[in-house]
PDB file of N, CA and C in Angstrom:
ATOM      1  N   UNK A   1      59.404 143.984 123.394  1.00  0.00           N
ATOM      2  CA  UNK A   1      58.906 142.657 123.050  1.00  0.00           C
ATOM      3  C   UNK A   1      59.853 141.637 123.667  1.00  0.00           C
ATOM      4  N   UNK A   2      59.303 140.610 124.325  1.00  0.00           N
ATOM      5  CA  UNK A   2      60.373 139.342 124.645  1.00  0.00           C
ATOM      6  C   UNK A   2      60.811 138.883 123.903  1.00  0.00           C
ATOM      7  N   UNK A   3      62.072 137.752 124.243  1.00  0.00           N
ATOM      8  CA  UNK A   3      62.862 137.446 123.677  1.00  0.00           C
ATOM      9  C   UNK A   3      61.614 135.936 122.957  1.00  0.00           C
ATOM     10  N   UNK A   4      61.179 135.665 123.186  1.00  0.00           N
ATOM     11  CA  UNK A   4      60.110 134.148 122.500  1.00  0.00           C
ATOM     12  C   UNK A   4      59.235 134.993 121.856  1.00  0.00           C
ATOM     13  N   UNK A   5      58.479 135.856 122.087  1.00  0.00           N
ATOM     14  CA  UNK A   5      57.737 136.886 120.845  1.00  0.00           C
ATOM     15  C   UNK A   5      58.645 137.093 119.831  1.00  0.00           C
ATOM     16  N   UNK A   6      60.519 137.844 119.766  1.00  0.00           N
ATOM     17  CA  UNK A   6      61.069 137.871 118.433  1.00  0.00           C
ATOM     18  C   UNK A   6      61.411 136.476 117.898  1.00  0.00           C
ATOM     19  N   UNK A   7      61.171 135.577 118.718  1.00  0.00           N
ATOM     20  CA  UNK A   7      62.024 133.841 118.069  1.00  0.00           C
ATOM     21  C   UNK A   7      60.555 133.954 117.064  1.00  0.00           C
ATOM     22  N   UNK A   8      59.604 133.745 117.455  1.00  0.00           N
ATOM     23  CA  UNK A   8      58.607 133.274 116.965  1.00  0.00           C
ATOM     24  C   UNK A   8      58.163 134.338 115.772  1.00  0.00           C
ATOM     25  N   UNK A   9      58.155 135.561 116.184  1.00  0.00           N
ATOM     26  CA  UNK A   9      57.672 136.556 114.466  1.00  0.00           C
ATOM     27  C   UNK A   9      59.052 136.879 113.657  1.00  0.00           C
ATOM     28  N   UNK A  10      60.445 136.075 113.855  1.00  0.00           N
ATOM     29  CA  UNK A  10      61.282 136.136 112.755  1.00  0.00           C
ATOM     30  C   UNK A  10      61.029 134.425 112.014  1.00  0.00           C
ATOM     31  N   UNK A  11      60.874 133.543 113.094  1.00  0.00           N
ATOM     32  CA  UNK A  11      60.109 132.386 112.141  1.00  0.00           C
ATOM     33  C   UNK A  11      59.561 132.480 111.519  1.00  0.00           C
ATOM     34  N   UNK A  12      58.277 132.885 111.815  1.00  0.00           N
ATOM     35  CA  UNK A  12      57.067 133.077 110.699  1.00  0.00           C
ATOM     36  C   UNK A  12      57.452 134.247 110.017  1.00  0.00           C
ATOM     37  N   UNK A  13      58.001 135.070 109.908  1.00  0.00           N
ATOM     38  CA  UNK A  13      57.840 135.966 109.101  1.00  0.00           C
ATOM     39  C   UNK A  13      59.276 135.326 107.837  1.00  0.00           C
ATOM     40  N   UNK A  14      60.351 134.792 108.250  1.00  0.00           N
ATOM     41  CA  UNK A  14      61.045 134.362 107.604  1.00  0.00           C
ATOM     42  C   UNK A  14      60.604 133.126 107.130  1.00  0.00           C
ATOM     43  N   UNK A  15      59.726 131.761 107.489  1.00  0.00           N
ATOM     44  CA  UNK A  15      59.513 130.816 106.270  1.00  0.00           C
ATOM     45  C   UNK A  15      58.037 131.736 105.049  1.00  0.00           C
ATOM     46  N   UNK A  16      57.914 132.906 105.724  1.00  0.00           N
ATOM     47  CA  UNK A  16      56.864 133.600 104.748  1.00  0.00           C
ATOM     48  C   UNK A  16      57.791 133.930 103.457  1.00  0.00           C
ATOM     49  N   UNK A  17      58.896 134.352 103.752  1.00  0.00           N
ATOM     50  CA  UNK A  17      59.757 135.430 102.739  1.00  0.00           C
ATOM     51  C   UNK A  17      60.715 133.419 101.971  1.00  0.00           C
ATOM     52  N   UNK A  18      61.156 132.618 102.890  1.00  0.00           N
ATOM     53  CA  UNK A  18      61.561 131.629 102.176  1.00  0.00           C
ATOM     54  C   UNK A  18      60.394 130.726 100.975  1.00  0.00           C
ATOM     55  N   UNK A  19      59.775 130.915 100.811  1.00  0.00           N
ATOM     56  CA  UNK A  19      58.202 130.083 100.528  1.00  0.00           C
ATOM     57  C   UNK A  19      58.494 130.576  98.749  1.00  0.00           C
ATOM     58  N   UNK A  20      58.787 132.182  98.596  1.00  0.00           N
ATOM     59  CA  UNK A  20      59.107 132.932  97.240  1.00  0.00           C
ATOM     60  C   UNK A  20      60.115 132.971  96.960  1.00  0.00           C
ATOM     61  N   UNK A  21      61.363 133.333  98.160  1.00  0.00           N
ATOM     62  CA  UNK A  21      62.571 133.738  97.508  1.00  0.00           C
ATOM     63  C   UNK A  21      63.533 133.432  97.945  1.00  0.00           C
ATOM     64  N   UNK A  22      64.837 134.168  97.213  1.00  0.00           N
ATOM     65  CA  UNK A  22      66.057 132.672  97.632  1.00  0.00           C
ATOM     66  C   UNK A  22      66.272 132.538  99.428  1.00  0.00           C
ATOM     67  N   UNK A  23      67.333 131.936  99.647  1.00  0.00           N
ATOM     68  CA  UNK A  23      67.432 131.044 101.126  1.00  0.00           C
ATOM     69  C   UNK A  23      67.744 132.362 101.913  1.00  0.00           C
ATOM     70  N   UNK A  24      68.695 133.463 101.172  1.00  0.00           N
ATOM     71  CA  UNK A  24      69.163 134.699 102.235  1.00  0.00           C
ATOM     72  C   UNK A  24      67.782 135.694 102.607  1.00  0.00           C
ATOM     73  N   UNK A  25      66.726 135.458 102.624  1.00  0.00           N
ATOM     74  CA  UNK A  25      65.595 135.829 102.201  1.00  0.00           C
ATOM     75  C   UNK A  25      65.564 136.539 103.785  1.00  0.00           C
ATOM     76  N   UNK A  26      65.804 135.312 104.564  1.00  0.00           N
ATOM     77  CA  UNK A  26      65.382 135.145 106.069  1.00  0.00           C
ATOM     78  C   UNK A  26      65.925 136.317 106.724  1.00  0.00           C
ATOM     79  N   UNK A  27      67.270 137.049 106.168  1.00  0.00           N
ATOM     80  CA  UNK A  27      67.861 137.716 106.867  1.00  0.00           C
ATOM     81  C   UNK A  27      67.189 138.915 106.684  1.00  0.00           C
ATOM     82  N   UNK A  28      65.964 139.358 106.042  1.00  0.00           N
ATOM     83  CA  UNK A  28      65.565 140.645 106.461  1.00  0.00           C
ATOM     84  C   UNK A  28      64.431 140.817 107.043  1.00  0.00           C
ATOM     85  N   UNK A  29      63.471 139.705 107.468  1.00  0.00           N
ATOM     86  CA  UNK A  29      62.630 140.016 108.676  1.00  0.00           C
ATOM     87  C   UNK A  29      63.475 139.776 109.840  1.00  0.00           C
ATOM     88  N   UNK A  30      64.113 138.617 110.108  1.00  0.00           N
ATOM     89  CA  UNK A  30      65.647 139.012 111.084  1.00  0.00           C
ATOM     90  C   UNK A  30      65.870 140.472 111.271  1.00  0.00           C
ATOM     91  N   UNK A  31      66.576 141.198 110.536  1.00  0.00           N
ATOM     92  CA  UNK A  31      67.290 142.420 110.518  1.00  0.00           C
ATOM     93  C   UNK A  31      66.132 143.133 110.943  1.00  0.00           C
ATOM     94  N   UNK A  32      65.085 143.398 110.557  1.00  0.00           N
ATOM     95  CA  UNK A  32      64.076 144.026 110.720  1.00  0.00           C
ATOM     96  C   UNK A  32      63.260 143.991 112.075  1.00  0.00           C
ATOM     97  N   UNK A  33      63.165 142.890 112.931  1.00  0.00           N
ATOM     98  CA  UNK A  33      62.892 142.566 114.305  1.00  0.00           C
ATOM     99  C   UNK A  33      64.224 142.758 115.408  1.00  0.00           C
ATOM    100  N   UNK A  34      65.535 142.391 114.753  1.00  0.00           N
ATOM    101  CA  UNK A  34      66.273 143.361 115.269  1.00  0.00           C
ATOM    102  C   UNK A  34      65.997 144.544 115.557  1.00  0.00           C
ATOM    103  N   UNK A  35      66.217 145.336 114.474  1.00  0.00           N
ATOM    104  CA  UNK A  35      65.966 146.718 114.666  1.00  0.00           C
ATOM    105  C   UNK A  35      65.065 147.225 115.156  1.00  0.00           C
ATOM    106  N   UNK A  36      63.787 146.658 114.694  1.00  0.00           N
ATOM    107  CA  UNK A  36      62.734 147.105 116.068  1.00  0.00           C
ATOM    108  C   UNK A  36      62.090 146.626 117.088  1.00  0.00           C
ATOM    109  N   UNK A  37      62.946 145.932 117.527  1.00  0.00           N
ATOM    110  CA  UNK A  37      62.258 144.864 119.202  1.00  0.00           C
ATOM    111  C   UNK A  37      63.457 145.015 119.851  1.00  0.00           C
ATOM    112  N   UNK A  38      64.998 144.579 119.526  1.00  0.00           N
ATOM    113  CA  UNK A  38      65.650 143.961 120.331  1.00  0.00           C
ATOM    114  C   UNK A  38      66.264 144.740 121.451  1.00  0.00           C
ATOM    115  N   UNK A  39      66.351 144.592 122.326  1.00  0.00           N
ATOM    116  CA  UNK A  39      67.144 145.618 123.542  1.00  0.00           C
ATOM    117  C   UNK A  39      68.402 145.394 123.788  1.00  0.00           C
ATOM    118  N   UNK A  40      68.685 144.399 123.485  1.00  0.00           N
ATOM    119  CA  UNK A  40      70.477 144.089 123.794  1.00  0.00           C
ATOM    120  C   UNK A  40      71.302 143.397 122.351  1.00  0.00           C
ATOM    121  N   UNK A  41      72.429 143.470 122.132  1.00  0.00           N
ATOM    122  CA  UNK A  41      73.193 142.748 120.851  1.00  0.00           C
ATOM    123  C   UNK A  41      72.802 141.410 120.846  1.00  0.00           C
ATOM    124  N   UNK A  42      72.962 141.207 122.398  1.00  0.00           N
ATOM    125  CA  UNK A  42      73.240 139.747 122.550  1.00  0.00           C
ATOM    126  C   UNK A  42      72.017 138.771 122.268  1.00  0.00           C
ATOM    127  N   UNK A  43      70.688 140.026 122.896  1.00  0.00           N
ATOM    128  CA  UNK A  43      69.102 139.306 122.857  1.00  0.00           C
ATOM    129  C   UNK A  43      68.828 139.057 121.042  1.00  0.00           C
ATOM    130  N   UNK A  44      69.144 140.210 120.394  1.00  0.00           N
ATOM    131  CA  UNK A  44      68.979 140.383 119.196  1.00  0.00           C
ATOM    132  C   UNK A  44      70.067 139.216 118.567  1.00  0.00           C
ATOM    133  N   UNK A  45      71.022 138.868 118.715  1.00  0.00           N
ATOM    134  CA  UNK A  45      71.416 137.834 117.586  1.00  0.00           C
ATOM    135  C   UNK A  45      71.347 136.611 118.183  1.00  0.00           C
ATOM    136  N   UNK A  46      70.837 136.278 119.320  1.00  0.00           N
ATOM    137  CA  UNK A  46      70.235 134.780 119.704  1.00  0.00           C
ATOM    138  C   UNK A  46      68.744 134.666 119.502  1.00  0.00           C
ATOM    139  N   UNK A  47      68.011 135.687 119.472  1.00  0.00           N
ATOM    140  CA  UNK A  47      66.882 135.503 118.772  1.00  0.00           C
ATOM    141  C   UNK A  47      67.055 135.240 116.878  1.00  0.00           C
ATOM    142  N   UNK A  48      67.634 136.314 116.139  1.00  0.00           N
ATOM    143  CA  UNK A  48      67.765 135.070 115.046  1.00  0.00           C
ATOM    144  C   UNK A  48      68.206 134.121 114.714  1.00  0.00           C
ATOM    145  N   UNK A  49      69.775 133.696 115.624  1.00  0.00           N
ATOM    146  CA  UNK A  49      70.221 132.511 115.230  1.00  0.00           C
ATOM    147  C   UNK A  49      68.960 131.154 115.822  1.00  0.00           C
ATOM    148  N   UNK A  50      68.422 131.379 117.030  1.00  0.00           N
ATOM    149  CA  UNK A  50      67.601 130.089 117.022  1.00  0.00           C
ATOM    150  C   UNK A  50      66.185 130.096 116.212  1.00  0.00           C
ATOM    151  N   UNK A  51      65.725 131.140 116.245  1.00  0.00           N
ATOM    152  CA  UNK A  51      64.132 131.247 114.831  1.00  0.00           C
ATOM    153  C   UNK A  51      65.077 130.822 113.518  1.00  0.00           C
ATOM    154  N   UNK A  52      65.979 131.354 112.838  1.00  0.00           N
ATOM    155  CA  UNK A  52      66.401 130.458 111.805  1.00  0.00           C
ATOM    156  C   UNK A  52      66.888 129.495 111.920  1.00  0.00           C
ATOM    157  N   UNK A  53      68.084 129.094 113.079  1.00  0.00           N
ATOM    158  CA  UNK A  53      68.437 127.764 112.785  1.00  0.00           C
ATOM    159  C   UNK A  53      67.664 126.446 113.550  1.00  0.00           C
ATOM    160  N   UNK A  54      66.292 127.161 114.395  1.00  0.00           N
ATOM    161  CA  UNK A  54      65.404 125.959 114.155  1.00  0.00           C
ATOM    162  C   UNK A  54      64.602 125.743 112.828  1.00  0.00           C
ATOM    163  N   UNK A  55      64.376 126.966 112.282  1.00  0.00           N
ATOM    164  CA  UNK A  55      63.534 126.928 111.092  1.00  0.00           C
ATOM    165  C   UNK A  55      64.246 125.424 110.322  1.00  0.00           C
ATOM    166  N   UNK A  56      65.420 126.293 109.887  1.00  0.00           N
ATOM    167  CA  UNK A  56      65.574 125.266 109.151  1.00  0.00           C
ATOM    168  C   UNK A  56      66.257 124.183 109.422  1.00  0.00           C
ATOM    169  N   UNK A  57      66.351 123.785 110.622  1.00  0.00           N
ATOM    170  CA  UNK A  57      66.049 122.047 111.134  1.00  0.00           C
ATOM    171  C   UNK A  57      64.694 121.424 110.975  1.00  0.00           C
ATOM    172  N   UNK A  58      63.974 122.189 110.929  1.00  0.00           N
ATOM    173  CA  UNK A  58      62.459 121.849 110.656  1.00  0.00           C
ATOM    174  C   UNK A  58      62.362 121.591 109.267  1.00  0.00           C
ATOM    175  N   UNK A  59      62.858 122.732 108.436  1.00  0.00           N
ATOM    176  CA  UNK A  59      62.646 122.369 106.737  1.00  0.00           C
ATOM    177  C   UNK A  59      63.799 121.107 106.784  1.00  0.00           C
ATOM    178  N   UNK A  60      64.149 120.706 106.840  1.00  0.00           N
ATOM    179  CA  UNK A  60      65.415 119.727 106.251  1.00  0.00           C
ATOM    180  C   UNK A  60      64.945 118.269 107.191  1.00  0.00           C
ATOM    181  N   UNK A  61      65.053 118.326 108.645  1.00  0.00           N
ATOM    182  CA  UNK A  61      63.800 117.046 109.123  1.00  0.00           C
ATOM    183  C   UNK A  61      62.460 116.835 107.939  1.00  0.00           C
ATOM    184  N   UNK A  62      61.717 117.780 107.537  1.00  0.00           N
ATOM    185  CA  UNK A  62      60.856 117.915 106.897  1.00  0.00           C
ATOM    186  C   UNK A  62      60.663 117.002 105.570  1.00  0.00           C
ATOM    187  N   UNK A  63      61.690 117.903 105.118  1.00  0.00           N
ATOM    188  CA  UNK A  63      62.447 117.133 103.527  1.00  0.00           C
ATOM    189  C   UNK A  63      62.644 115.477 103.619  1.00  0.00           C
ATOM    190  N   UNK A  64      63.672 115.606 104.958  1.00  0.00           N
ATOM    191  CA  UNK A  64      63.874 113.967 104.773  1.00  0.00           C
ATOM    192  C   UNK A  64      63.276 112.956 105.141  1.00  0.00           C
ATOM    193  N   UNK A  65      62.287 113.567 105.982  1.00  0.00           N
ATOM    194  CA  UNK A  65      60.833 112.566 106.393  1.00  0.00           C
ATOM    195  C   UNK A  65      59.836 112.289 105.059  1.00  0.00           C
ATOM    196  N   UNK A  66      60.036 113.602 104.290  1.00  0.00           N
ATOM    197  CA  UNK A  66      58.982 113.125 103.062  1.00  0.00           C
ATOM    198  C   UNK A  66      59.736 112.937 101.798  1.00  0.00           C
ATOM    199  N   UNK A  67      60.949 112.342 101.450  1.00  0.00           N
ATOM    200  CA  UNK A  67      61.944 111.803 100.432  1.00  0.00           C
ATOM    201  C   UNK A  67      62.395 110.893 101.065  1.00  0.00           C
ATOM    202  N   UNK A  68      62.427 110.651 102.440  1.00  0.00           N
ATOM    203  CA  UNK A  68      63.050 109.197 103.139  1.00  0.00           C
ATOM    204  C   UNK A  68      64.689 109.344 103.411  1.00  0.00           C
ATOM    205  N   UNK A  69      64.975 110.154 102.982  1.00  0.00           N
ATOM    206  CA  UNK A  69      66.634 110.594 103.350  1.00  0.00           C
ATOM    207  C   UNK A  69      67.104 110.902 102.086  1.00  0.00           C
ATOM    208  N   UNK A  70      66.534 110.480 101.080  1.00  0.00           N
ATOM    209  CA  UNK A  70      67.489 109.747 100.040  1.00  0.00           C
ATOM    210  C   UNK A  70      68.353 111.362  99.629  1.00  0.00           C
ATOM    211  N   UNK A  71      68.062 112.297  99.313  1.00  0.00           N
ATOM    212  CA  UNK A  71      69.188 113.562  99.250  1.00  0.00           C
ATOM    213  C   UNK A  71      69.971 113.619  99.839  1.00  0.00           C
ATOM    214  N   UNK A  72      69.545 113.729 101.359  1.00  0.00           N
ATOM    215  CA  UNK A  72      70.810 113.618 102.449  1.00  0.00           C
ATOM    216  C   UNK A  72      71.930 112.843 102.288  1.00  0.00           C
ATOM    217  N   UNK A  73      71.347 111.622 102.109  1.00  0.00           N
ATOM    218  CA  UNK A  73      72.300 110.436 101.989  1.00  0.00           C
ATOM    219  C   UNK A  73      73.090 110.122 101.337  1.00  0.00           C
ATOM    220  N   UNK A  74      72.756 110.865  99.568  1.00  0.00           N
ATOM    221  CA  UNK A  74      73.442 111.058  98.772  1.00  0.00           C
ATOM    222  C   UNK A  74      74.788 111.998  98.509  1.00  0.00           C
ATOM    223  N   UNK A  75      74.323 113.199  99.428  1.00  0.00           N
ATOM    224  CA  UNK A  75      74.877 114.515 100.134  1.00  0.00           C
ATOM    225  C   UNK A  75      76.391 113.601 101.109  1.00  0.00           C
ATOM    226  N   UNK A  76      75.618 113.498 102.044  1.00  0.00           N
ATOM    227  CA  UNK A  76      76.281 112.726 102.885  1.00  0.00           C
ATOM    228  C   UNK A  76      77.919 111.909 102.313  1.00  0.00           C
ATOM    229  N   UNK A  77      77.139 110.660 100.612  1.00  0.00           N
ATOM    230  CA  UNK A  77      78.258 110.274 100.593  1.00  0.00           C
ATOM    231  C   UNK A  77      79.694 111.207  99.618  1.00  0.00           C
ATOM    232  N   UNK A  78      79.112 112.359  99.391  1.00  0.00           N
ATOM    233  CA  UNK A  78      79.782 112.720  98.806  1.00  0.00           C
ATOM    234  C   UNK A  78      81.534 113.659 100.155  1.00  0.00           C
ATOM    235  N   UNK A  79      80.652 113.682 101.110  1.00  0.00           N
ATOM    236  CA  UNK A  79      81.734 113.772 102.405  1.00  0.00           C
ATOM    237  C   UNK A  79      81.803 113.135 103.116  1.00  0.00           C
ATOM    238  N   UNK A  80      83.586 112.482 103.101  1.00  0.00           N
ATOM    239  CA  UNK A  80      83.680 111.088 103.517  1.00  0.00           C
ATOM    240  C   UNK A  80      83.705 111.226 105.053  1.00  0.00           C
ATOM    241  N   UNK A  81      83.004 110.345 105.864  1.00  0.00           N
ATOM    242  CA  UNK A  81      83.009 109.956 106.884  1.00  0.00           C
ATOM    243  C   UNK A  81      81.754 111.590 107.667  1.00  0.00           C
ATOM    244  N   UNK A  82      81.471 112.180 106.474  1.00  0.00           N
ATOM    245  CA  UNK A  82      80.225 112.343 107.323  1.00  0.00           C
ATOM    246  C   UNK A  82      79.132 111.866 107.540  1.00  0.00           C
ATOM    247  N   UNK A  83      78.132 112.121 108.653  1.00  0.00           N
ATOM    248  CA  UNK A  83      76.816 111.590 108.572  1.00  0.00           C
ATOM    249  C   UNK A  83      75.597 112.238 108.380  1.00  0.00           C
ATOM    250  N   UNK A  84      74.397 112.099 108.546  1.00  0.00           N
ATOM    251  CA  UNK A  84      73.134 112.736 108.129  1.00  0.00           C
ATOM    252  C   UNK A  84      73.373 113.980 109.112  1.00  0.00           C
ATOM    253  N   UNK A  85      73.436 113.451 110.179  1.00  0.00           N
ATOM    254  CA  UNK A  85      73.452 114.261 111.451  1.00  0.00           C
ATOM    255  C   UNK A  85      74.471 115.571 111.163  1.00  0.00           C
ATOM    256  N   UNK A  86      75.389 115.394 111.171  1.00  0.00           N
ATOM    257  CA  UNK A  86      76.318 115.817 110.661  1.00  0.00           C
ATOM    258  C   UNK A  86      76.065 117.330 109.775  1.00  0.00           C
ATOM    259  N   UNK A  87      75.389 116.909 108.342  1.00  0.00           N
ATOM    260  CA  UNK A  87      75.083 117.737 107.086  1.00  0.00           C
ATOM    261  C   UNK A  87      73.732 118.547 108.330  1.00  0.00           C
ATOM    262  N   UNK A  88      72.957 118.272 108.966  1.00  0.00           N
ATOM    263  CA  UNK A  88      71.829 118.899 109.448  1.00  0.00           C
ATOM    264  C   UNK A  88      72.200 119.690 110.609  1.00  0.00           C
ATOM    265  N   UNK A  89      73.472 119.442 111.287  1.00  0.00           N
ATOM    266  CA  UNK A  89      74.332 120.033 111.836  1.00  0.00           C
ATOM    267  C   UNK A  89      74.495 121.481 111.185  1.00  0.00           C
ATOM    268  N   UNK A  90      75.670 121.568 109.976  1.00  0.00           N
ATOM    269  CA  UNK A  90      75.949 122.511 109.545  1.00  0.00           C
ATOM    270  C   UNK A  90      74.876 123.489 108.865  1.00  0.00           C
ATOM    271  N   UNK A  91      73.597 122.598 108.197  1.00  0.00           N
ATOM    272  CA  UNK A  91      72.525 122.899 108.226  1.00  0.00           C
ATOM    273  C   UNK A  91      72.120 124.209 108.970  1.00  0.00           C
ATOM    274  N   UNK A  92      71.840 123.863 110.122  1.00  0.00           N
ATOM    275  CA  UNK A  92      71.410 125.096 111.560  1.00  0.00           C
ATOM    276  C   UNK A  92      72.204 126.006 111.553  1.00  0.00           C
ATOM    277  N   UNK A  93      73.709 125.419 111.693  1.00  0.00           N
ATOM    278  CA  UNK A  93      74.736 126.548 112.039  1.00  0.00           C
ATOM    279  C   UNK A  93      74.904 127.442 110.952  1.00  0.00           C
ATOM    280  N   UNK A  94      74.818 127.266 109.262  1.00  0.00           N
ATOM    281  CA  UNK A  94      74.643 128.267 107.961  1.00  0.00           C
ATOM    282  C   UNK A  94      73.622 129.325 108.374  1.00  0.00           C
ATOM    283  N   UNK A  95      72.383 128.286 109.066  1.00  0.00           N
ATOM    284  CA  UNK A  95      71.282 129.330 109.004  1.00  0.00           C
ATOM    285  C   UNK A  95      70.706 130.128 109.799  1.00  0.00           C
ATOM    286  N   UNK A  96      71.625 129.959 111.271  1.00  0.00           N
ATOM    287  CA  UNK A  96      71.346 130.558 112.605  1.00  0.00           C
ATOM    288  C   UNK A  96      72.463 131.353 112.694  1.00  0.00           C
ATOM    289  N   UNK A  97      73.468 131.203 111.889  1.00  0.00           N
ATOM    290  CA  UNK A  97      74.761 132.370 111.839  1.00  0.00           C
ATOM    291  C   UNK A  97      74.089 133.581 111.138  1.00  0.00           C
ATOM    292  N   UNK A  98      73.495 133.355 109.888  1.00  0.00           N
ATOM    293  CA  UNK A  98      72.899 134.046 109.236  1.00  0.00           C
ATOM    294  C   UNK A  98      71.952 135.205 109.876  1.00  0.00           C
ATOM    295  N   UNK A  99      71.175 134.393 110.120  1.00  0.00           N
ATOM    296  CA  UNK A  99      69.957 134.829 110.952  1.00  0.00           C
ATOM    297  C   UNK A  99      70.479 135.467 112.599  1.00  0.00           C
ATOM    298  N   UNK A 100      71.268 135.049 112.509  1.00  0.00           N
ATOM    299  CA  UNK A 100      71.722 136.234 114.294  1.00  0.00           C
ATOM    300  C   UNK A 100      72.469 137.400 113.852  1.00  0.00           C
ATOM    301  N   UNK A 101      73.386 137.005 112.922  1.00  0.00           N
ATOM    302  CA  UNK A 101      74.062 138.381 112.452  1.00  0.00           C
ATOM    303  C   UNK A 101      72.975 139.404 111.663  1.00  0.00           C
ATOM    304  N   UNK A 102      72.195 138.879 110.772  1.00  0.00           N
ATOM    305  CA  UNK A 102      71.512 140.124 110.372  1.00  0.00           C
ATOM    306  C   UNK A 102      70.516 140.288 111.684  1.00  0.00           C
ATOM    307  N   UNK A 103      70.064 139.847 112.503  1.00  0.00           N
ATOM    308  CA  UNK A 103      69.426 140.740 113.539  1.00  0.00           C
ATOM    309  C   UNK A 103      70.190 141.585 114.254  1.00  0.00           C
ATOM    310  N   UNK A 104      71.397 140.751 114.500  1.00  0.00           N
ATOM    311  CA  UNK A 104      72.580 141.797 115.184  1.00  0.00           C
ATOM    312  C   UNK A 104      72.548 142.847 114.256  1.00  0.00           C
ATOM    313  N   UNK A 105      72.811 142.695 113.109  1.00  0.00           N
ATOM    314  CA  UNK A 105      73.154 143.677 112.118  1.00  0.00           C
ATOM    315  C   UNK A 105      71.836 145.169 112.315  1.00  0.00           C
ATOM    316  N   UNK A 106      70.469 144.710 112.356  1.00  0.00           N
ATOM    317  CA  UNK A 106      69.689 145.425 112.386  1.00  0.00           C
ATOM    318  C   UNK A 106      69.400 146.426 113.590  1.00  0.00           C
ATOM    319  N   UNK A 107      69.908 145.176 114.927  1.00  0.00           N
ATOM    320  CA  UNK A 107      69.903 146.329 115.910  1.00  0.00           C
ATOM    321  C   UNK A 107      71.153 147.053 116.165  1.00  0.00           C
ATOM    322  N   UNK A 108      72.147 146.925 115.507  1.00  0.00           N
ATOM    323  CA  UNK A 108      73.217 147.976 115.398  1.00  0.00           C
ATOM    324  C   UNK A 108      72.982 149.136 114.655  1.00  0.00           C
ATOM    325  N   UNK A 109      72.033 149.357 113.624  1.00  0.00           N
ATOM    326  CA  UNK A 109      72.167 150.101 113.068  1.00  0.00           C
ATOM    327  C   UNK A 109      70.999 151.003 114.192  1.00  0.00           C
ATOM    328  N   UNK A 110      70.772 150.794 114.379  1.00  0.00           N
ATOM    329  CA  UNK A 110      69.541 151.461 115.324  1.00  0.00           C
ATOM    330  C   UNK A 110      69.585 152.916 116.006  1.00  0.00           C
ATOM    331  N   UNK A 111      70.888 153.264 116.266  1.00  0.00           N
ATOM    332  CA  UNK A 111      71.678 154.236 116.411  1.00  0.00           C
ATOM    333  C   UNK A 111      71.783 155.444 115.231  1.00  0.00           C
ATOM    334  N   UNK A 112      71.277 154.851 114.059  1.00  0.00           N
ATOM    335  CA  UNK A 112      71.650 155.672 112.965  1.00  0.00           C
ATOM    336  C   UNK A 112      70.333 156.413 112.740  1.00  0.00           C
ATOM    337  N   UNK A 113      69.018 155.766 113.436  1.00  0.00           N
ATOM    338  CA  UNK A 113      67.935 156.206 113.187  1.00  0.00           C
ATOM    339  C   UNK A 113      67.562 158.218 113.593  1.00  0.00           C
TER     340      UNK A 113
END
């Protein structure tokens, strides 16, 4: 499978599993398209870090387009001299670290099969 076929069925398959359950949810259709698509370490954990950490630039743009910021902002002042940008920053990077290591994680184990 290409590398834009796994971006796209760990997206959807991960805001399926976020929709019910908690946020680490994502990391096992990740792990799971790892393990059975990916051909290289490297293909496998840049395919989940960008399907999750666009995902959730999308949920959090999302959020603050339909609340107007006001969480963020509140977020925001609680760390001084950060900005929106900033919090949506670390945002991606929580959730595309996540999401590349358990695909990494999945196609490492692959060996054990």
């Amino acid at each position: 499978m290409n590398f834009l076929k796994q971006v796209l069925l760990i997206a959807i398959a991960a805001t399926i599993f976020q929709m019910w359950l908690p946020w680490w949810s994502m990391a096992i259709p990740a792990a799971l398209v790892g393990f059975l698509f990916a051909r290289k370490g490297i293909e496998a954990f840049l395919s989940g870090f960008l399907a999750v950490g666009l995902l959730w630039l999308g949920m959090a743009l999302y959020i603050d387009a339909t609340t107007s910021s006001m969480l963020s902002q509140k977020i925001a002042t609680l760390f001084p001299g950060k900005s929106i940008w900033v919090l949506r920053l670390i945002t991606v990077l929580v959730g595309g670290l996540t999401g590349g290591f358990a695909a990494l994680t999945g196609y490492s184990i692959k060996p054990l099969r």
